[in-house]
Protein backbone atom coordinates (compact mmCIF):
# COMPACT_ATOMS: atom_id res chain seq x y z
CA UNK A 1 144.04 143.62 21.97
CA UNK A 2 144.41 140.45 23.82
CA UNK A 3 146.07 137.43 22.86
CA UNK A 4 143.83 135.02 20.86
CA UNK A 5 144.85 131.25 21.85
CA UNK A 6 143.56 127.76 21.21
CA UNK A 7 141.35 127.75 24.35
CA UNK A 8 140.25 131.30 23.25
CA UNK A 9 138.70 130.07 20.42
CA UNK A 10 137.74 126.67 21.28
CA UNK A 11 135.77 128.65 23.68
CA UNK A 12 134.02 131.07 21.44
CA UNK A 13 133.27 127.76 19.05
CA UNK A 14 131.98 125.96 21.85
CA UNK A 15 134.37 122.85 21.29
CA UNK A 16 137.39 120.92 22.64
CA UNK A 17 140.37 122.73 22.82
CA UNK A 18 141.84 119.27 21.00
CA UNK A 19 139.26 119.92 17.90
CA UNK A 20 140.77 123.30 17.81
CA UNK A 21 144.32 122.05 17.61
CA UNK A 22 143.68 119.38 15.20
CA UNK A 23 141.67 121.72 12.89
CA UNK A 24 144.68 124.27 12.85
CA UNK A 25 147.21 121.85 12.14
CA UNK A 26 145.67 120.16 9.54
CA UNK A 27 145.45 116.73 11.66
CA UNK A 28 142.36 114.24 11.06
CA UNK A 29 140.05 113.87 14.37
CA UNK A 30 137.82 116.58 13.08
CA UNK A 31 135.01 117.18 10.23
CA UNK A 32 135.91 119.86 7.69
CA UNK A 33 132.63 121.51 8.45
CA UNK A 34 134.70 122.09 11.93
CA UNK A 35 137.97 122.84 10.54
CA UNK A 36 136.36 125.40 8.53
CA UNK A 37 135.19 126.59 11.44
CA UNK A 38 138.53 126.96 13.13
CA UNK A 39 140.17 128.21 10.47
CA UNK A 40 138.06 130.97 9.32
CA UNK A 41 137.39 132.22 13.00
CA UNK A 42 141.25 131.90 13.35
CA UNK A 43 141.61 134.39 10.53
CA UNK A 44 139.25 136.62 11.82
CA UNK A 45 141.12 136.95 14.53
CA UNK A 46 144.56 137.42 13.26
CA UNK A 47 145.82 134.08 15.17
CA UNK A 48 148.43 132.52 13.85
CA UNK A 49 150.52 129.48 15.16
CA UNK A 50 153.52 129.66 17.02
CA UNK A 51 156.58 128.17 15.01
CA UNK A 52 158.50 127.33 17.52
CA UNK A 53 155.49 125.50 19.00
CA UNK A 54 154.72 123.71 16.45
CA UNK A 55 158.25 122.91 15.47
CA UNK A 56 159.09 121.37 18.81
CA UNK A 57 155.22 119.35 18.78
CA UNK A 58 156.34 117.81 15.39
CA UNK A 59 160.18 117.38 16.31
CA UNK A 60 160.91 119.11 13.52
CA UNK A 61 162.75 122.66 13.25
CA UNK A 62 160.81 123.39 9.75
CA UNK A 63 164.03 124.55 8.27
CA UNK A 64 166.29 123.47 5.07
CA UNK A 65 170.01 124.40 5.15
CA UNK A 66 172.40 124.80 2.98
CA UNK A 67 176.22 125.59 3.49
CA UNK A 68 178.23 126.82 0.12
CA UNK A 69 182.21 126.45 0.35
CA UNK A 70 182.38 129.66 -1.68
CA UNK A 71 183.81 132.71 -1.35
CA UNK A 72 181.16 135.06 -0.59
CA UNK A 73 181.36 137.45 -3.11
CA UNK A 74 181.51 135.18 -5.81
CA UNK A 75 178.18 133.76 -4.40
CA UNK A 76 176.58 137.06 -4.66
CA UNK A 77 178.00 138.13 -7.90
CA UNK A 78 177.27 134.99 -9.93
CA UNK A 79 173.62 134.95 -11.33
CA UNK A 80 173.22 130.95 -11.33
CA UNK A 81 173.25 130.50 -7.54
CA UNK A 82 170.38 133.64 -7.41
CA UNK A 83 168.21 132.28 -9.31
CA UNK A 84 168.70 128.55 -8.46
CA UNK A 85 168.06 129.81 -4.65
CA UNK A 86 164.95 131.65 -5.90
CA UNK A 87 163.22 128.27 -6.77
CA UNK A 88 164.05 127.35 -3.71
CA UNK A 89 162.33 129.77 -1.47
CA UNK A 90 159.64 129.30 -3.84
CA UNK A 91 158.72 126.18 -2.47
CA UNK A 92 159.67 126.74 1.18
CA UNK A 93 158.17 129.99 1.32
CA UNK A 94 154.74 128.48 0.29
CA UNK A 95 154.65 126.10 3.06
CA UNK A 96 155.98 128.83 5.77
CA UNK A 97 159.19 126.67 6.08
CA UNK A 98 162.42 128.56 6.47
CA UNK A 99 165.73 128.40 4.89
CA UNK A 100 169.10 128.73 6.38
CA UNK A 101 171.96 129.94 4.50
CA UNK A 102 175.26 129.82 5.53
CA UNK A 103 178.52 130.50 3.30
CA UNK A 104 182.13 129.12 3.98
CA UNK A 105 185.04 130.55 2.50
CA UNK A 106 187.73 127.70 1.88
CA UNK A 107 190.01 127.99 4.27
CA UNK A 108 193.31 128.71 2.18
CA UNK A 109 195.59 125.76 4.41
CA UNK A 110 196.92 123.02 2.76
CA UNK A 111 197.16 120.24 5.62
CA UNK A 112 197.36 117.02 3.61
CA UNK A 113 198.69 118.38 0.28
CA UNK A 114 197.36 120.89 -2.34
CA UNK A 115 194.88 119.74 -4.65
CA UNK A 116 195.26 118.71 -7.88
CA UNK A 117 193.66 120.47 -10.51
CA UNK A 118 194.89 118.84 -14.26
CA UNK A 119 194.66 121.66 -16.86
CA UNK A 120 194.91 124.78 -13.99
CA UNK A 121 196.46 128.18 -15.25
CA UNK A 122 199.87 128.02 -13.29
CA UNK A 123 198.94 130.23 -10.28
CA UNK A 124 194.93 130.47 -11.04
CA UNK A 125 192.67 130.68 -8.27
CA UNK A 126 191.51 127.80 -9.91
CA UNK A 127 194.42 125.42 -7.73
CA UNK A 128 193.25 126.85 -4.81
CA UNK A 129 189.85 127.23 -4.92
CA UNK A 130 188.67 123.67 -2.81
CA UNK A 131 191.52 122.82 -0.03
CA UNK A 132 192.18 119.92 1.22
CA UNK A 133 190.44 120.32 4.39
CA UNK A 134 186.49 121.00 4.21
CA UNK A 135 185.54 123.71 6.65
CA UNK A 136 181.53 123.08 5.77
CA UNK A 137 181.35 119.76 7.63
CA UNK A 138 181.77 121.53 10.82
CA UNK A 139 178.68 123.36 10.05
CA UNK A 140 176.65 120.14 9.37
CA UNK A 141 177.88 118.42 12.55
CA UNK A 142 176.63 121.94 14.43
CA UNK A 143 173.05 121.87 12.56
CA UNK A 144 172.78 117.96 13.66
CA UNK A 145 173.51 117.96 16.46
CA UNK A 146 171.51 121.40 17.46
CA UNK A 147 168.97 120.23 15.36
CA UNK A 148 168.53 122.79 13.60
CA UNK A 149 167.41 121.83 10.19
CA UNK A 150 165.55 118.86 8.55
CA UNK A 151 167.10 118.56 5.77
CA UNK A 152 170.03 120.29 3.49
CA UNK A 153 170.72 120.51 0.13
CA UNK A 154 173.96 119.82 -0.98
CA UNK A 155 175.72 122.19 -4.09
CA UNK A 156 178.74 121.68 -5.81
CA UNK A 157 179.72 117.80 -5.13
CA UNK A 158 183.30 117.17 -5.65
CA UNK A 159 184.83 114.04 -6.60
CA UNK A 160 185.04 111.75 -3.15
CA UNK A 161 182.74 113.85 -1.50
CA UNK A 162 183.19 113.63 1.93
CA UNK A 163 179.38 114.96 3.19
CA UNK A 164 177.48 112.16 1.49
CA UNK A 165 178.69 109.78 4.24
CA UNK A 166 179.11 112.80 6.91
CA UNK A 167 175.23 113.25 5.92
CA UNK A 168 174.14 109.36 6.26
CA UNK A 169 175.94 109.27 9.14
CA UNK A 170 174.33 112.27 10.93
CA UNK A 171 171.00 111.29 10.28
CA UNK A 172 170.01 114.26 8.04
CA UNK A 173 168.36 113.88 4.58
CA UNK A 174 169.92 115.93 1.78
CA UNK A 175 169.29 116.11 -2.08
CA UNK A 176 172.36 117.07 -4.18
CA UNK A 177 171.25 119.95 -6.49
CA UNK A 178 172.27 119.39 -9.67
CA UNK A 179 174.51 115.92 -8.92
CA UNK A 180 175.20 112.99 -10.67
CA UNK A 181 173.86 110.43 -8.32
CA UNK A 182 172.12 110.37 -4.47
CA UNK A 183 174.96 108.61 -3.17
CA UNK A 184 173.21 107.62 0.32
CA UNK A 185 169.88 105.98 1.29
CA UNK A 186 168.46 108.72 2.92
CA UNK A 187 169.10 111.12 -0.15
CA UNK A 188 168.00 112.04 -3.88
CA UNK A 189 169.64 114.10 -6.63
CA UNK A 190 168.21 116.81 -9.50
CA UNK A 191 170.40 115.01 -12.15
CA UNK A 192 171.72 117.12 -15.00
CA UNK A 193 172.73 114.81 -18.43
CA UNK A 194 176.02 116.82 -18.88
CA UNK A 195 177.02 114.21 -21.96
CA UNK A 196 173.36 115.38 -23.91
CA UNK A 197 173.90 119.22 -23.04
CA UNK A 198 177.99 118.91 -24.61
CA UNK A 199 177.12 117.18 -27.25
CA UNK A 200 174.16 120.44 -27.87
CA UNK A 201 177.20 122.37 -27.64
CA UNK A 202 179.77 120.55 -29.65
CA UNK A 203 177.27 120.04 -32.63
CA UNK A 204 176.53 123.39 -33.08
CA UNK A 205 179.84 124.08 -33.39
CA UNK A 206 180.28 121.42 -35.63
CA UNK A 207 177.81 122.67 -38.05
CA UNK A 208 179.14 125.65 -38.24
CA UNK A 209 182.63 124.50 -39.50
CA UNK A 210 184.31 124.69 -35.83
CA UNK A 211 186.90 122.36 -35.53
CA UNK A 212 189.21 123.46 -33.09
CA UNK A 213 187.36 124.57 -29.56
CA UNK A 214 188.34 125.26 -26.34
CA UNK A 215 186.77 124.95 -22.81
CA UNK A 216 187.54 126.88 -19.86
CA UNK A 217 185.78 125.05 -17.06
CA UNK A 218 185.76 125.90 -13.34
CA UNK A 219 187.61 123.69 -10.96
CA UNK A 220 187.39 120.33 -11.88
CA UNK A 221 187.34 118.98 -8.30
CA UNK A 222 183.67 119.97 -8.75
CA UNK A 223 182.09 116.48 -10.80
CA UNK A 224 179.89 118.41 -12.86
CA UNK A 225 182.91 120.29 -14.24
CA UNK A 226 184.70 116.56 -14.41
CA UNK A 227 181.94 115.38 -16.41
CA UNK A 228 181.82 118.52 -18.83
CA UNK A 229 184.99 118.17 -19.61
CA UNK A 230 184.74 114.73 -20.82
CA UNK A 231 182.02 114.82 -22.58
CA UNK A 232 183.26 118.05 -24.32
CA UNK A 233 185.80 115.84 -25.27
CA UNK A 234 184.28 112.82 -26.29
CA UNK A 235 182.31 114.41 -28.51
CA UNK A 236 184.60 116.56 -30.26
CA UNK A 237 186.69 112.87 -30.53
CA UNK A 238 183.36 111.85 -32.34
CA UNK A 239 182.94 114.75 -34.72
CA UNK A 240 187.08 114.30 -35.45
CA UNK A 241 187.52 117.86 -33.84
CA UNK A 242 189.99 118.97 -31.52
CA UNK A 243 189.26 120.29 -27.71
CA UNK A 244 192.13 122.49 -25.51
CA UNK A 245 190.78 122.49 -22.10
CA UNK A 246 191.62 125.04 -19.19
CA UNK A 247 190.47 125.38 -15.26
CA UNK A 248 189.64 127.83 -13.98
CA UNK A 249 187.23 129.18 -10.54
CA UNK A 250 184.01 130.78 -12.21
CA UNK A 251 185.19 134.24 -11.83
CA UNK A 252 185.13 137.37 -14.70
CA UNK A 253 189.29 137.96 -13.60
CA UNK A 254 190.34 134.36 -14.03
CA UNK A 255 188.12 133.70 -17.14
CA UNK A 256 190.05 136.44 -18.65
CA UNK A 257 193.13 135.18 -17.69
CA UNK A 258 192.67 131.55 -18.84
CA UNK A 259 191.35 132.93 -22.09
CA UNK A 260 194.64 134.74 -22.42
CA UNK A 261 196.77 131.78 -21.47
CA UNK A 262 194.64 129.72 -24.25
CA UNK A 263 195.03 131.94 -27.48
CA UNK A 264 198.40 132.02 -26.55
CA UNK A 265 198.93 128.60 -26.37
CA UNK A 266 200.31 128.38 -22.58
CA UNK A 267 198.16 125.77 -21.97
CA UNK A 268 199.84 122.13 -21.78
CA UNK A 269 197.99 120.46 -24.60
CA UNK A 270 197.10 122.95 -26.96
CA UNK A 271 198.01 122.49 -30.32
CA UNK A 272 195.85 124.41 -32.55
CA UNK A 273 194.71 128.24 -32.79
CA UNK A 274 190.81 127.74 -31.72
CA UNK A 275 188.49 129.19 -33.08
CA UNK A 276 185.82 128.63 -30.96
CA UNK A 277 185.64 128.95 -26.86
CA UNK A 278 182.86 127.34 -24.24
CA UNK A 279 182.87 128.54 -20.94
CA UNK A 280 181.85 127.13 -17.99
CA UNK A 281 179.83 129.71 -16.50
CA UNK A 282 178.22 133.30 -17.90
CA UNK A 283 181.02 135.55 -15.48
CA UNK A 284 183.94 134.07 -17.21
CA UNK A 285 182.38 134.04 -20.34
CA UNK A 286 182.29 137.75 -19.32
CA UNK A 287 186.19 137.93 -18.99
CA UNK A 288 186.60 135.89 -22.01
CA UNK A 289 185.48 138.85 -23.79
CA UNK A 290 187.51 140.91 -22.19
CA UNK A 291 190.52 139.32 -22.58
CA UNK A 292 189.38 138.72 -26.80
CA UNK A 293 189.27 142.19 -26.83
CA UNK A 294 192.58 143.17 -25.43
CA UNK A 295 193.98 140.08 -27.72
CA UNK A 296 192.11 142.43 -30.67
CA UNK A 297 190.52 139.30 -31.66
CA UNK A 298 187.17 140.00 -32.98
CA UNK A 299 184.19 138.21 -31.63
CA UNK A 300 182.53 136.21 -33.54
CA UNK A 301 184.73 137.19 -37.10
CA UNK A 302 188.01 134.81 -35.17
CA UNK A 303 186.59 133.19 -32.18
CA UNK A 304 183.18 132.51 -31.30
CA UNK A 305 181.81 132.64 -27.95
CA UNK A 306 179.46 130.19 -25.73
CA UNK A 307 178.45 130.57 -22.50
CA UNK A 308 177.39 126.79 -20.51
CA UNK A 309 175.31 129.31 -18.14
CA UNK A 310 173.17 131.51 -19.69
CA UNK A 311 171.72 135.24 -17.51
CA UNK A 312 170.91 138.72 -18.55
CA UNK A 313 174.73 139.06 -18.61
CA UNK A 314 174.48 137.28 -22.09
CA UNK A 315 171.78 139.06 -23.24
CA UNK A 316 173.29 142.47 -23.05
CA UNK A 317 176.57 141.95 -23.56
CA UNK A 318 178.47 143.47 -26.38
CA UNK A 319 178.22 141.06 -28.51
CA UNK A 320 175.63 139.38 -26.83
CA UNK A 321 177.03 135.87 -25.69
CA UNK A 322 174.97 132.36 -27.41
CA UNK A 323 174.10 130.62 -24.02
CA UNK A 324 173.34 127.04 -23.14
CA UNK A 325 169.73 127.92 -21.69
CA UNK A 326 168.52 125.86 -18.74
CA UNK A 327 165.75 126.70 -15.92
CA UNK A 328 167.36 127.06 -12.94
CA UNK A 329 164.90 128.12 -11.07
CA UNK A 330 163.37 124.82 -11.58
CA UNK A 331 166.03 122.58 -10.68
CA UNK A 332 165.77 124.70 -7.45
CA UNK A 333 162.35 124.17 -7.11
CA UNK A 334 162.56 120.19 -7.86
CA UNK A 335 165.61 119.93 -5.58
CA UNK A 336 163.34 121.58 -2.60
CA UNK A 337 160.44 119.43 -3.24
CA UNK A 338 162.44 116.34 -2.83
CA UNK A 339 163.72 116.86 0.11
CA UNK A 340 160.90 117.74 1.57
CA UNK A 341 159.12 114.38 0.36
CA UNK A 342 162.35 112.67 2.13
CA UNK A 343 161.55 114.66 5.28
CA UNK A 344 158.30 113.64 5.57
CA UNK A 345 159.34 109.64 5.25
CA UNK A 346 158.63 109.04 1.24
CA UNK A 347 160.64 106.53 -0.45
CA UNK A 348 162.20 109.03 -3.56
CA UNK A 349 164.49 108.64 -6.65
CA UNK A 350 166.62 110.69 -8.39
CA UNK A 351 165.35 113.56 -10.83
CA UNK A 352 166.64 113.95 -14.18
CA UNK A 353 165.95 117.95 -15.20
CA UNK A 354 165.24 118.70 -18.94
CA UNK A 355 168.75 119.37 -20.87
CA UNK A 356 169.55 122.55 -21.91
CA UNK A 357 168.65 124.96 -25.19
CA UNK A 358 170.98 126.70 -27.15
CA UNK A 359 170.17 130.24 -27.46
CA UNK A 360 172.14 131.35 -30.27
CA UNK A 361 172.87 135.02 -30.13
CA UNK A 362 176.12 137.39 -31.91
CA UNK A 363 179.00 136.04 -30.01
CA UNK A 364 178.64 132.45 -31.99
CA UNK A 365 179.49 132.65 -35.97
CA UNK A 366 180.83 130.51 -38.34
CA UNK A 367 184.20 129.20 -38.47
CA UNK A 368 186.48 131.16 -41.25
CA UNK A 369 189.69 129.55 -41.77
């Protein structure tokens, strides 16, 4: 079969090879009786156009990246960055744009001090898990200057983040997923109200006669986790109720760990026996069970159980684990579309997404004194 090209069909249409282009790319200069035309013959055909053609016509390389400082396998074992990257693809995938993934694991030196993580587990992965030097900005500087992507969007923002400026700097739009704030003029942010979803949590827990909780967060160089935390604890201040608060990296091992190192009160702070415990994500809510159960302390009878993320981890747990419910997918979805409305040269502001729904399952009881 031979190759079908713009001046094969302009030719079979009996029109300008510049009406055929216009009509396939969806440009004006043509009627839509014509771009019918075009398209339908094109179809027929099986033409379709090239990418890198079209990329390199537009100056565009009609690709979103996005670089995680993770460690790999916690990227593929935790359910919140699957389904937030679903929602993603979502959106790309309906406009044939392509995404490029790329995942960093923090380099393990310390040039310029360790970090500071208040409320760590002595010896937790938790201290370690963001060092002091960011091996991710290498890969932006690469995609700029390559120009290979559009656009990125930008997960876990720490506190000081040093790719808001790298970003503005480079010239490439970004939309932090799930920030607090764009923090650049060529950016937006899916916001997330973390003071509305703790104080979902903290009420609940209220009303069911809770008044000593704990929280086992993951590192709080992320600001999402900064912000949990103090809004945990604001509103337990509020309701006259007590919080203990650990760190810890968003893993099953080191949820169990820090759950350990709560209920027996190694954790600088804690006063009181708790008998309730929010976790940060749904995998170290999944340790926290663990570790209950080799404590022999019965879920919910002593301690209740909360998860901030909720997955079908929750659901089929034993007992299944009360979950702050959220759509993820969405805020993947929302973060895509707005940086593709930056890309294209719209003026954008932030998104708020809709807080989060307790789904009250077996793991969360009343308090029994």
């Amino acid at each position: 079969m031979d190759k079908v090209t713009i001046a094969g069909l302009a030719q079979q249409l009996g029109i300008s090879k510049a009406s055929v282009s216009y009509a396939l790319n969806g440009r004006a200069g043509v009627s839509p009786a014509t771009r019918a035309r075009v398209l339908e013959l094109a179809a027929e055909l099986g033409w379709y156009p090239s990418s890198s053609a079209r990329a390199l016509s537009q100056a565009r390389s009609e690709t979103v990246g996005i670089v995680l400082l993770r460690d790999p396998e916690h990227v593929g074992s935790e359910p919140f960055y699957m389904s937030v990257l679903a929602g993603i693809e979502a959106v790309l995938g309906e406009r044939e744009l392509n995404l490029m993934l790329r995942i960093v694991a923090p380099d393990g030196g310390t040039r310029g001090g360790p970090l500071a993580t208040v409320g760590a587990v002595k010896g937790s992965t938790a201290e370690r898990a963001f060092p002091a030097e960011r091996r991710d900005l290498a890969v932006y500087r690469r995609w700029a200057g390559e120009r290979r992507v559009d656009g990125v969007l930008v997960f876990d923002e720490t506190r000081n983040d040093p790719r808001g400026p790298l970003l503005e700097r480079l010239g490439l739009p970004f939309v932090q997923v799930g920030g607090t704030a764009a923090p650049a003029a060529r950016s937006a942010a899916t916001t997330v109200n973390q003071s509305v979803d703790a104080a979902t949590v903290v009420e609940a827990l209220h009303e069911l006669g809770h008044r000593h909780i704990a929280y086992i967060s993951g590192p709080l160089e992320l600001a999402h986790e900064t912000l949990r935390s103090a809004s945990l604890a604001a509103h337990a201040w509020r309701l006259g109720m007590t919080l203990t608060s650990s760190a810890s990296d968003y893993t099953a091992p080191d949820g169990e760990a820090a759950t350990i190192a709560v209920m027996a009160g190694l954790v600088p702070g804690s006063k009181n026996f708790p008998t309730a415990i929010v976790y940060g994500n749904d995998l170290m809510a999944m340790g926290g069970l663990a570790g209950l159960k080799r404590l022999d302390i019965s879920v919910p009878a002593q301690v209740s159980v909360v998860s901030w993320d909720d997955s079908i981890m929750c659901q089929f747990s034993s007992p299944p684990v009360a979950a702050l419910g959220r759509d993820v997918p969405e805020l993947g979805k929302q973060s895509a579309l707005l940086l593709l409305r930056i890309i294209d040269g719209h003026a954008v502001g932030d998104r708020a997404m809709t807080p989060g729904s307790l789904q009250r399952r077996a793991s969360l009881g009343a308090a029994h004194f």
